[in-house]
PDB file of N, CA and C in Angstrom:
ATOM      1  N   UNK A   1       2.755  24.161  28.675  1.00  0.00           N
ATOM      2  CA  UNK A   1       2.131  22.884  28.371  1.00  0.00           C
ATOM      3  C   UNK A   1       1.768  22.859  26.886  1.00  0.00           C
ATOM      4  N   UNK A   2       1.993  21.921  26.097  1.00  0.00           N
ATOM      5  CA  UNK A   2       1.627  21.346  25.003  1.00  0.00           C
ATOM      6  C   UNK A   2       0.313  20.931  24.574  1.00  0.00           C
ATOM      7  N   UNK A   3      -0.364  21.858  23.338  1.00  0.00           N
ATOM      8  CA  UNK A   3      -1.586  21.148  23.139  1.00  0.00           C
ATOM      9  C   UNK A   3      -1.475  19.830  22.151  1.00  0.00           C
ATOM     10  N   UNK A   4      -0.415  19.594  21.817  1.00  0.00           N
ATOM     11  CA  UNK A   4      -0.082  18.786  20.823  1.00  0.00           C
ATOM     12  C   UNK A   4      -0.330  16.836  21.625  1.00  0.00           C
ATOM     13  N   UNK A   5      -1.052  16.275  21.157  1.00  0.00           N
ATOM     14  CA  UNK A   5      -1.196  14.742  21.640  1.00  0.00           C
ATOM     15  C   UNK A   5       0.278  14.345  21.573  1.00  0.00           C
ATOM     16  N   UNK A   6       0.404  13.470  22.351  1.00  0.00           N
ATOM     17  CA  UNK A   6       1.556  12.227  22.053  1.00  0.00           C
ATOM     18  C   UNK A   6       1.213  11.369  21.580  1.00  0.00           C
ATOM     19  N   UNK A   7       2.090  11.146  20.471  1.00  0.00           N
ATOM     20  CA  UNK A   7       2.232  10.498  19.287  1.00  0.00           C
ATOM     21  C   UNK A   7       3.633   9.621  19.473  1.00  0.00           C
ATOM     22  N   UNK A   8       3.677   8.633  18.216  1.00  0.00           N
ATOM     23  CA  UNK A   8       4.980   7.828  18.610  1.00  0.00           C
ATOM     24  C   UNK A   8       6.530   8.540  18.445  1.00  0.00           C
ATOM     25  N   UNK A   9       7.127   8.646  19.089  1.00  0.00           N
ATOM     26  CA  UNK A   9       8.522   9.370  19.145  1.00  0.00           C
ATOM     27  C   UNK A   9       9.179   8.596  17.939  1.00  0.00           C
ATOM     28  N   UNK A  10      10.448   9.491  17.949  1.00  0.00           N
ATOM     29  CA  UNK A  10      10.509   9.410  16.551  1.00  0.00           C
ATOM     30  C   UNK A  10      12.143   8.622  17.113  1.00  0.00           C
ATOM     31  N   UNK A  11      13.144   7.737  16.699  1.00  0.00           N
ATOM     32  CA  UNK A  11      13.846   6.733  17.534  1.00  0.00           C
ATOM     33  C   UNK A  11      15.353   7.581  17.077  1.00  0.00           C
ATOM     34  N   UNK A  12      16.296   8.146  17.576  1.00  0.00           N
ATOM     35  CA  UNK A  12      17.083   9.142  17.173  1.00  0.00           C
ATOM     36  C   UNK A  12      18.196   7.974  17.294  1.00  0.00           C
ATOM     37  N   UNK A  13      18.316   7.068  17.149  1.00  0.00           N
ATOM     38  CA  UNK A  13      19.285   5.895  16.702  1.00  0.00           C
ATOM     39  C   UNK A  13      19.275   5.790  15.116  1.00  0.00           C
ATOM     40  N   UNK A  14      17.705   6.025  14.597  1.00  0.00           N
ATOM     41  CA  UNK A  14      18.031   6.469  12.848  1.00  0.00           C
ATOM     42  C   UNK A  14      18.754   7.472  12.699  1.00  0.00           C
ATOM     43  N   UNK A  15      18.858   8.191  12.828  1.00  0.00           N
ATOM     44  CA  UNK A  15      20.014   9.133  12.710  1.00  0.00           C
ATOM     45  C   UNK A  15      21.174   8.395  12.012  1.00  0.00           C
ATOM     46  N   UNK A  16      21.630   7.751  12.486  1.00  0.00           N
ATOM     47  CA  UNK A  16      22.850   6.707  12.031  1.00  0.00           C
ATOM     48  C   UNK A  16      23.101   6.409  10.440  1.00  0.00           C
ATOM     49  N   UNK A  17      21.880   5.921  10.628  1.00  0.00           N
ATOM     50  CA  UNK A  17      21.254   5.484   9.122  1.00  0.00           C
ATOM     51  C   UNK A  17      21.589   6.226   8.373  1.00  0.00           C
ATOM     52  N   UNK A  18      20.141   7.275   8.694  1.00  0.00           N
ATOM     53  CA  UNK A  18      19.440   8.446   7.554  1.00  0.00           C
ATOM     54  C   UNK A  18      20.440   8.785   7.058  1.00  0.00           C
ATOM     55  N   UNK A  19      20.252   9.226   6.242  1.00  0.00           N
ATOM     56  CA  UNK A  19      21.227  10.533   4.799  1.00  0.00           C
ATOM     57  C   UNK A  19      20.468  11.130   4.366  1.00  0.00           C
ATOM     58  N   UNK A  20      20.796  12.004   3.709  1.00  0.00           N
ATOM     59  CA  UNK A  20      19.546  13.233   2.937  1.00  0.00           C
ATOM     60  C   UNK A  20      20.075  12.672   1.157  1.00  0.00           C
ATOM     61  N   UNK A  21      18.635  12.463   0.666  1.00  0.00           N
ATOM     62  CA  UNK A  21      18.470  11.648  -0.133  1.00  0.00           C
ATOM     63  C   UNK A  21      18.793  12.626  -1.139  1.00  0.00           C
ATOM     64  N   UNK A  22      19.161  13.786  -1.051  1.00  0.00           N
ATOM     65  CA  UNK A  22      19.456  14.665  -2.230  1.00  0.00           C
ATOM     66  C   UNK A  22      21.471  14.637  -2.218  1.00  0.00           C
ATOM     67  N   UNK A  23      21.646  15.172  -1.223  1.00  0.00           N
ATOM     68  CA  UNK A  23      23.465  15.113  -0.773  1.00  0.00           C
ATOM     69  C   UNK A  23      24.098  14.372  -0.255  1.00  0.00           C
ATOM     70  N   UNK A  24      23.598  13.245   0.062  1.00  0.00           N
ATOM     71  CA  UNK A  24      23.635  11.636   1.223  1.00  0.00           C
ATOM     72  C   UNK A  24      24.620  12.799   2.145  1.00  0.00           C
ATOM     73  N   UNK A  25      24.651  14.030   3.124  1.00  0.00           N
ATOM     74  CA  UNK A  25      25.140  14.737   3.982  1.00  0.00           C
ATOM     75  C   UNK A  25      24.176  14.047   5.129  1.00  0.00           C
ATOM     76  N   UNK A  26      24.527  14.126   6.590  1.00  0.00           N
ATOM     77  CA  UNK A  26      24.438  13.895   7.874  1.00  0.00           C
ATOM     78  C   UNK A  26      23.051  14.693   8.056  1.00  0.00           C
ATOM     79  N   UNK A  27      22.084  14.150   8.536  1.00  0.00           N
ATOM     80  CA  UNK A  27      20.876  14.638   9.021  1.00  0.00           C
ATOM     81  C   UNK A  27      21.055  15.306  10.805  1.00  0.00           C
ATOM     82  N   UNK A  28      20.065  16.183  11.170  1.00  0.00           N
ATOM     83  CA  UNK A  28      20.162  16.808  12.308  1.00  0.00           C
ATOM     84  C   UNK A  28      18.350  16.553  12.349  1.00  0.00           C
ATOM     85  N   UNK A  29      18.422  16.553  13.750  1.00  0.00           N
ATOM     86  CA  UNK A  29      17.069  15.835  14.433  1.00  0.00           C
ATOM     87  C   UNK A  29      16.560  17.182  15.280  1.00  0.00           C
ATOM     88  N   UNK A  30      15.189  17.805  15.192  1.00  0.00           N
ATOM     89  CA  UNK A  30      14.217  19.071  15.124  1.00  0.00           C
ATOM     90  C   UNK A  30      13.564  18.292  15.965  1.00  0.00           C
ATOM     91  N   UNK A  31      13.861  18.059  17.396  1.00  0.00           N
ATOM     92  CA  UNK A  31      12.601  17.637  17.830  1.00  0.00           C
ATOM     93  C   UNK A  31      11.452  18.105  18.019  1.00  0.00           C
ATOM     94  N   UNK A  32      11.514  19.522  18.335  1.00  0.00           N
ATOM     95  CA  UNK A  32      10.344  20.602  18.260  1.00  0.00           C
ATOM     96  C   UNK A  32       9.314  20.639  17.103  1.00  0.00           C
ATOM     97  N   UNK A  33       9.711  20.511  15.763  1.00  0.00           N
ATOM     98  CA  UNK A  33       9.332  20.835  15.080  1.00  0.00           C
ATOM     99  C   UNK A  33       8.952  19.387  14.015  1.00  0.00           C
ATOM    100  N   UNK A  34       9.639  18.673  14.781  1.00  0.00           N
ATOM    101  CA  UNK A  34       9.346  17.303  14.282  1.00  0.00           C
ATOM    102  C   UNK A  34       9.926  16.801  12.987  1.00  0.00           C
ATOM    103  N   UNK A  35      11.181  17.432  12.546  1.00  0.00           N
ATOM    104  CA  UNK A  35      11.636  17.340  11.286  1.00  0.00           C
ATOM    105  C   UNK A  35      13.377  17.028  11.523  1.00  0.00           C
ATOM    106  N   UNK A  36      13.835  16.615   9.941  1.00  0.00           N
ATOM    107  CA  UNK A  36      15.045  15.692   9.957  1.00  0.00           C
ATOM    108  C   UNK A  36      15.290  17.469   9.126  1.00  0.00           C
ATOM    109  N   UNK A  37      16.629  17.657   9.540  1.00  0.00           N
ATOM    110  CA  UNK A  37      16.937  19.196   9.338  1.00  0.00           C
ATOM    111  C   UNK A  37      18.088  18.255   7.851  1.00  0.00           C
ATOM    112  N   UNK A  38      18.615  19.208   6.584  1.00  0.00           N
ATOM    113  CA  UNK A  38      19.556  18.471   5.586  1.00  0.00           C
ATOM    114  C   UNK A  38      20.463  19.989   5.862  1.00  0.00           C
ATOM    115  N   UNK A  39      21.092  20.589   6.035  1.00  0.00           N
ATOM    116  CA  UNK A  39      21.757  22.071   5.951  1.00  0.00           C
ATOM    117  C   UNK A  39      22.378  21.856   3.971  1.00  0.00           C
ATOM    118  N   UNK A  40      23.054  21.018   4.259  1.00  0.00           N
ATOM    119  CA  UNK A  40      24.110  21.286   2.880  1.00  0.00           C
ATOM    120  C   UNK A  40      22.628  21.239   1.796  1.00  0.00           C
ATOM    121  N   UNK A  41      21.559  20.649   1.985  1.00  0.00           N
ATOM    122  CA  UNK A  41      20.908  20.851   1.087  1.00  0.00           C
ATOM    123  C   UNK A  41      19.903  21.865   0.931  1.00  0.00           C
ATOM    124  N   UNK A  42      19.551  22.379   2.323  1.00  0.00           N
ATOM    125  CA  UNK A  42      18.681  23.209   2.573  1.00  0.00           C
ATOM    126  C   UNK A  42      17.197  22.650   2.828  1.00  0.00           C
ATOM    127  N   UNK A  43      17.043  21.678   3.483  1.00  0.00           N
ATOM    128  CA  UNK A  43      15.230  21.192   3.439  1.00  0.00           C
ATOM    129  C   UNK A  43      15.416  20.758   4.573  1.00  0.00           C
ATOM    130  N   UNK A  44      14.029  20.490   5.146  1.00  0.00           N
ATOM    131  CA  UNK A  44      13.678  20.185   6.215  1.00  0.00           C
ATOM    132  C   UNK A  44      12.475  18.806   5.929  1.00  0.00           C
ATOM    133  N   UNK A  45      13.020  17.439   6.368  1.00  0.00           N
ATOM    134  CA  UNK A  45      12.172  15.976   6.335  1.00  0.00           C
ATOM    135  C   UNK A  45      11.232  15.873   7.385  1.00  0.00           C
ATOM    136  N   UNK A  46       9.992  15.945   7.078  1.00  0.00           N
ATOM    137  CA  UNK A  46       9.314  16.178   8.354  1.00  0.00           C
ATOM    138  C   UNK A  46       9.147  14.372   8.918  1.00  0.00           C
ATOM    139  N   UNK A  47       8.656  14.277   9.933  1.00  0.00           N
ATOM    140  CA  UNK A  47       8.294  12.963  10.543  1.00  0.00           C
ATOM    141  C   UNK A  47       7.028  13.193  10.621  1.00  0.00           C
ATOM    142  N   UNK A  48       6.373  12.157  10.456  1.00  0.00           N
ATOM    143  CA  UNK A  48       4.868  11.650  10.677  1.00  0.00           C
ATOM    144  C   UNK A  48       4.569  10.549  11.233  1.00  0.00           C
ATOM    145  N   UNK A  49       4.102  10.553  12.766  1.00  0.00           N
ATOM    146  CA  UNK A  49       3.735   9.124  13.407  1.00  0.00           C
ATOM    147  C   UNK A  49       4.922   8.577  13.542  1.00  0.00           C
ATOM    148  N   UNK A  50       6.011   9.105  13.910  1.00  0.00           N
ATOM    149  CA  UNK A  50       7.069   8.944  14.142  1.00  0.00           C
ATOM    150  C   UNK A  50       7.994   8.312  13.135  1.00  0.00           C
ATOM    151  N   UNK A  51       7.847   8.305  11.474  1.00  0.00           N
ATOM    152  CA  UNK A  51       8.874   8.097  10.631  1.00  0.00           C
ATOM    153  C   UNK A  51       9.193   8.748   9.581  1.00  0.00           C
ATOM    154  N   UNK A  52      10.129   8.935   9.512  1.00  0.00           N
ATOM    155  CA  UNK A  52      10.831  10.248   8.947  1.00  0.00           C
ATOM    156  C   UNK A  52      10.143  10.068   7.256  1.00  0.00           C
ATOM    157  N   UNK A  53       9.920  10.808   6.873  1.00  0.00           N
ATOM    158  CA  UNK A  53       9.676  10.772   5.329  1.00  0.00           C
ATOM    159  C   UNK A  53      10.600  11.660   4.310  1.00  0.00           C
ATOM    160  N   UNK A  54      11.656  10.508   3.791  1.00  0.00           N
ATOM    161  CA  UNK A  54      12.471  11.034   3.248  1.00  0.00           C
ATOM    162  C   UNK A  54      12.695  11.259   1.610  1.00  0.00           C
ATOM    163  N   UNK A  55      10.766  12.250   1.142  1.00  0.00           N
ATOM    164  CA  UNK A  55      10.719  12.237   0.087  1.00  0.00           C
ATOM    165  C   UNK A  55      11.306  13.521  -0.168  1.00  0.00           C
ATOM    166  N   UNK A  56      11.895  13.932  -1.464  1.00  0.00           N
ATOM    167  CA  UNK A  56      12.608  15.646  -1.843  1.00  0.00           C
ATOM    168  C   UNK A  56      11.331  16.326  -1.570  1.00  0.00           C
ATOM    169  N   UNK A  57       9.805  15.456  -2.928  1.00  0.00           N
ATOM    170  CA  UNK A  57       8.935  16.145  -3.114  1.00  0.00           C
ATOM    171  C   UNK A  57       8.401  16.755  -1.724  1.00  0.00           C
ATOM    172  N   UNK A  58       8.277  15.745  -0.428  1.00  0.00           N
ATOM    173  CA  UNK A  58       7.756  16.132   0.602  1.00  0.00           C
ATOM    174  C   UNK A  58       8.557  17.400   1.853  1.00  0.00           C
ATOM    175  N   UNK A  59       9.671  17.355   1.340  1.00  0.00           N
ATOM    176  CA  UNK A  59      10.707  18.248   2.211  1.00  0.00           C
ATOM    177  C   UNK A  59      10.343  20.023   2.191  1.00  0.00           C
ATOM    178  N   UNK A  60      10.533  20.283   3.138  1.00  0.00           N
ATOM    179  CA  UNK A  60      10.301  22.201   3.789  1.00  0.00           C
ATOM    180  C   UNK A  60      11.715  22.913   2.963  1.00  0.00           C
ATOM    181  N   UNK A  61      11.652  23.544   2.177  1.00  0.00           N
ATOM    182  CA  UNK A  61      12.603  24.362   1.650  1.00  0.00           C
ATOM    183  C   UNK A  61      12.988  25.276   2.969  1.00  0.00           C
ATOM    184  N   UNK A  62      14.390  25.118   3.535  1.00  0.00           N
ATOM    185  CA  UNK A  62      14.689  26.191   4.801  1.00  0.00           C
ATOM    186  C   UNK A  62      15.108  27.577   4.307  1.00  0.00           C
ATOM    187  N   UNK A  63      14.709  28.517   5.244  1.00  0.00           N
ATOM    188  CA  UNK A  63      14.661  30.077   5.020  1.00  0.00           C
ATOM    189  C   UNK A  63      16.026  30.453   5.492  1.00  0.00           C
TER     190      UNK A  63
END
């Protein structure tokens, strides 16, 4: 069980859309972790309240 509240889901039809604002490459959807995954660029877009925030400054450098 999850201690985490429900919050608004995040609508995986953006997907379509999104691009990674650094490589315009294909985004991958983290539902666990709540983040828009970029591979070719290496970062991770987190979502908040269910919308993706697709700032560089705000992005997870991936390990």
């Amino acid at each position: 069980m999850s201690d985490k509240l429900p919050g608004p889901e995040f609508d995986r039809r953006m997907l379509e859309a999104l691009i990674c604002p650094q490589t315009q490459s294909r985004l991958e959807y983290d539902a666990d972790a709540q983040e828009l995954i970029s591979r070719a660029a290496g970062l991770a877009f987190p979502i908040r309240s269910g919308i993706p925030v697709m700032l560089i400054d705000e992005a997870r450098v991936l390990e």
